[in-house]
C-alpha atoms as a PDB file:
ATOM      1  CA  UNK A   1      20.661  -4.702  83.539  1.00  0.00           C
ATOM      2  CA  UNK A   2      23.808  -3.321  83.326  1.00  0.00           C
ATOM      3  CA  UNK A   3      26.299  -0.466  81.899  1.00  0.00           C
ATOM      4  CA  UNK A   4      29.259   0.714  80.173  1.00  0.00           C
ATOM      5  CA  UNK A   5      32.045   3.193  81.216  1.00  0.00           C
ATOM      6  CA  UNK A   6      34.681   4.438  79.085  1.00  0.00           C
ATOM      7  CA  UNK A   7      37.997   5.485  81.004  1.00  0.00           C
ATOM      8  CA  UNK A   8      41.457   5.675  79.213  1.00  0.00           C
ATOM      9  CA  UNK A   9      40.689   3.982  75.916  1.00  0.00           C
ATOM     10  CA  UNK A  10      39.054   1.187  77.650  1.00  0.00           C
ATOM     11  CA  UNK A  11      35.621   0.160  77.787  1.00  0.00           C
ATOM     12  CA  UNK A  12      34.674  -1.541  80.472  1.00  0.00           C
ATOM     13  CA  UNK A  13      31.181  -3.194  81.159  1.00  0.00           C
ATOM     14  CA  UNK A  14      29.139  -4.370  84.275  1.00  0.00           C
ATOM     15  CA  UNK A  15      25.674  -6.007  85.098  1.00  0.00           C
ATOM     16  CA  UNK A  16      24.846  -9.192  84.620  1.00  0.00           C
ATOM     17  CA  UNK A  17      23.450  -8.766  81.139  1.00  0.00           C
ATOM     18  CA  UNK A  18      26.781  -7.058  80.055  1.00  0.00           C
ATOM     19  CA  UNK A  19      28.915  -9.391  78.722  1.00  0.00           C
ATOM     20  CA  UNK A  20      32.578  -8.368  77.275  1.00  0.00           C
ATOM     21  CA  UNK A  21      31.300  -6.608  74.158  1.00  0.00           C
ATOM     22  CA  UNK A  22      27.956  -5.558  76.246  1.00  0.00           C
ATOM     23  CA  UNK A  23      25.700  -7.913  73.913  1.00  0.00           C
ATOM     24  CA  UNK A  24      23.222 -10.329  74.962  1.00  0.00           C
ATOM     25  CA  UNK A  25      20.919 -12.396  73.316  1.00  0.00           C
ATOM     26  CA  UNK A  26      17.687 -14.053  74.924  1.00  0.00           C
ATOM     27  CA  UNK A  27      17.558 -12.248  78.209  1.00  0.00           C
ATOM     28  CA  UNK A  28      14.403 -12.780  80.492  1.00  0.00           C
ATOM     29  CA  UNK A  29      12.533 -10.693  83.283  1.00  0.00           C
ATOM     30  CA  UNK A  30       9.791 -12.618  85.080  1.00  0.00           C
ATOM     31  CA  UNK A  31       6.419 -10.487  85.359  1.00  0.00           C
ATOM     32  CA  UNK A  32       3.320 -10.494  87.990  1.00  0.00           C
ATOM     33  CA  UNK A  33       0.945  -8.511  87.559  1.00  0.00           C
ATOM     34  CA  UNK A  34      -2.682  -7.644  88.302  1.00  0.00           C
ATOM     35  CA  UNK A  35      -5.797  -7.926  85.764  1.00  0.00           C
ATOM     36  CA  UNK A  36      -9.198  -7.096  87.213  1.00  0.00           C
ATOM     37  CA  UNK A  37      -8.008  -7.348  90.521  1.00  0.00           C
ATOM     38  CA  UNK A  38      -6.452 -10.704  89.942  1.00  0.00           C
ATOM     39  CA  UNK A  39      -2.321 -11.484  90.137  1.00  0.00           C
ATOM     40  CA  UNK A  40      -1.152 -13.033  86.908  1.00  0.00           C
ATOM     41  CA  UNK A  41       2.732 -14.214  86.248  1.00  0.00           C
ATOM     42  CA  UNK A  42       4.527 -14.102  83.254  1.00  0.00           C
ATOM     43  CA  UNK A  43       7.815 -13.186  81.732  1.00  0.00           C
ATOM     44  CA  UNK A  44       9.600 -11.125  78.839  1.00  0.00           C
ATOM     45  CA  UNK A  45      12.676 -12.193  76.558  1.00  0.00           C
ATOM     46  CA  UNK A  46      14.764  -8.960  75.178  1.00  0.00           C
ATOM     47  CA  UNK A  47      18.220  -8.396  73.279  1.00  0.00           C
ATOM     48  CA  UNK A  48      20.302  -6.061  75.071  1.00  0.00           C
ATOM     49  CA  UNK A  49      22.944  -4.160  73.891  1.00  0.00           C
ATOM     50  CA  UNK A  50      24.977  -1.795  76.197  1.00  0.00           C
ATOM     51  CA  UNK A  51      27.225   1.072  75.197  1.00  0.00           C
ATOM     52  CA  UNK A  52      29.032   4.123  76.719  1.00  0.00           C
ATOM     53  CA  UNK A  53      26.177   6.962  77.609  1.00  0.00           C
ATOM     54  CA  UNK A  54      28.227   8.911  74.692  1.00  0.00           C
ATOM     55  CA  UNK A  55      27.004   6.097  72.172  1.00  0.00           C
ATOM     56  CA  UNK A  56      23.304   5.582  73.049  1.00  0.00           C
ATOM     57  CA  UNK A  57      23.638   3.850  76.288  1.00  0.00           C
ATOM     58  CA  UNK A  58      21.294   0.697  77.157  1.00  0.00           C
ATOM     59  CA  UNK A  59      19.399  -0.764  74.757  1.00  0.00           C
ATOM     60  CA  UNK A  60      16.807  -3.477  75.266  1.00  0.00           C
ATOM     61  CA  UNK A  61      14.574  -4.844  72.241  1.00  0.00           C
ATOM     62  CA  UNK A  62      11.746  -6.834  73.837  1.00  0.00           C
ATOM     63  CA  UNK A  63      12.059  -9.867  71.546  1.00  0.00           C
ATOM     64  CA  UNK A  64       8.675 -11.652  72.957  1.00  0.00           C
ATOM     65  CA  UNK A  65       6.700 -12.471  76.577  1.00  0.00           C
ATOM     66  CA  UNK A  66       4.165 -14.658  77.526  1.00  0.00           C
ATOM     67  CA  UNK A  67       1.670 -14.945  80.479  1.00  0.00           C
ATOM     68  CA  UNK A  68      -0.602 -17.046  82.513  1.00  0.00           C
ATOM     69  CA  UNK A  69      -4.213 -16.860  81.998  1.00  0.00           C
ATOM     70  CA  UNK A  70      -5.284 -18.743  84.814  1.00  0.00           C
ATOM     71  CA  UNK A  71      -5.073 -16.657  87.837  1.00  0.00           C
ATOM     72  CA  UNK A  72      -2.512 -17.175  90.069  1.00  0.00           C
ATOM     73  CA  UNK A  73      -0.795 -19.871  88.034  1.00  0.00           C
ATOM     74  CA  UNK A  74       3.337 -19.830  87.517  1.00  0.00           C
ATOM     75  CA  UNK A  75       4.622 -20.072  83.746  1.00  0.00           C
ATOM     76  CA  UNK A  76       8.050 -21.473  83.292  1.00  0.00           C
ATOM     77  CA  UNK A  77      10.277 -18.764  81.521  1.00  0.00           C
ATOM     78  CA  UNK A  78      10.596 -18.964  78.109  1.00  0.00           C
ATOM     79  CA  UNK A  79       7.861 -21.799  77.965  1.00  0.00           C
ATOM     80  CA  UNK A  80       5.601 -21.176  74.464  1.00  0.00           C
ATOM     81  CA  UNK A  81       3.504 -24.410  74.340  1.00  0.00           C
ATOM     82  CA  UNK A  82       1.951 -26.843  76.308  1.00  0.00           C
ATOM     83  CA  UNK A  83      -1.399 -27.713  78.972  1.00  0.00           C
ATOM     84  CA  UNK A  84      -0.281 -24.870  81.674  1.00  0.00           C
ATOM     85  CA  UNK A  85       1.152 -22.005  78.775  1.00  0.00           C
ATOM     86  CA  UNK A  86      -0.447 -18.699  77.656  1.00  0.00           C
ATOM     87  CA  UNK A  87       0.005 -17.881  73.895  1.00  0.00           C
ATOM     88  CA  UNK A  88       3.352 -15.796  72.758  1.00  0.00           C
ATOM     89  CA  UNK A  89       3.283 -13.484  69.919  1.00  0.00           C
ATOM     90  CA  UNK A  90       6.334 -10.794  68.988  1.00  0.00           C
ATOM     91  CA  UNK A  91       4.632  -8.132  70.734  1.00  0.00           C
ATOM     92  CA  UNK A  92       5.776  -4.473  72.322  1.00  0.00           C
ATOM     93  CA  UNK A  93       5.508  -2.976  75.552  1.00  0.00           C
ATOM     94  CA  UNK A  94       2.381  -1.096  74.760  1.00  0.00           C
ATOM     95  CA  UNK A  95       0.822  -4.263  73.789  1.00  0.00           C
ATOM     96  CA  UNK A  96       2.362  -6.295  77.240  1.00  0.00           C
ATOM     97  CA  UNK A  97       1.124  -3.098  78.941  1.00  0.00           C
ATOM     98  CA  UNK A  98      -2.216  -3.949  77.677  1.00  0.00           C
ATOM     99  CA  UNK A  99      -3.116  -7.164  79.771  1.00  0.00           C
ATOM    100  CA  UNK A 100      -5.696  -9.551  78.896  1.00  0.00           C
ATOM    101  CA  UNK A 101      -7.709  -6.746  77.450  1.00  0.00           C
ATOM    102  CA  UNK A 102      -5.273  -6.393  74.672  1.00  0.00           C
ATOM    103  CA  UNK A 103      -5.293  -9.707  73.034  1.00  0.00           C
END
């Protein structure tokens, strides 16, 4: 994701999620994985915010996610609605941990 480093007064920030600043909004991570034995895709939208280790370091809020139902099937990132979508909720990574059993 990325990281900060603090050398002579400066902060200075790398990644590609770390903007000048180190904020970003709306970031996504495309997911496959497996439930009961069948490959699902998906994907996961977090805020990250990314600081010098001595200030907390990298923080990412998982913001929301969604995934495919049908097996095997792609989803297009950040897609909520429509004939080929799963249903989004706010959700955490216990819950996205959870798989189809969760819901």
């Amino acid at each position: 994701m990325g990281g900060a480093t603090f050398r002579a007064g400066e902060t200075n920030y790398f990644g590609p999620w770390a903007p000048k600043g180190g904020q970003r909004k709306d970031r996504f991570v495309g997911l496959k994985f497996v439930i009961d034995g069948q490959i699902h895709f998906g994907w996961a939208r977090f805020n990250v915010r990314i600081r010098t280790p001595r200030k907390g370091g990298l923080e990412a809020v998982l913001t929301g996610y969604a995934y495919e139902t049908d097996v095997n099937e792609p989803i297009k990132t950040g897609q909520t609605s429509g004939p080929e979508s799963a249903e989004t909720r706010p959700g955490t990574l216990g819950q996205l941990a959870l798989g189809a059993a969760g819901r």
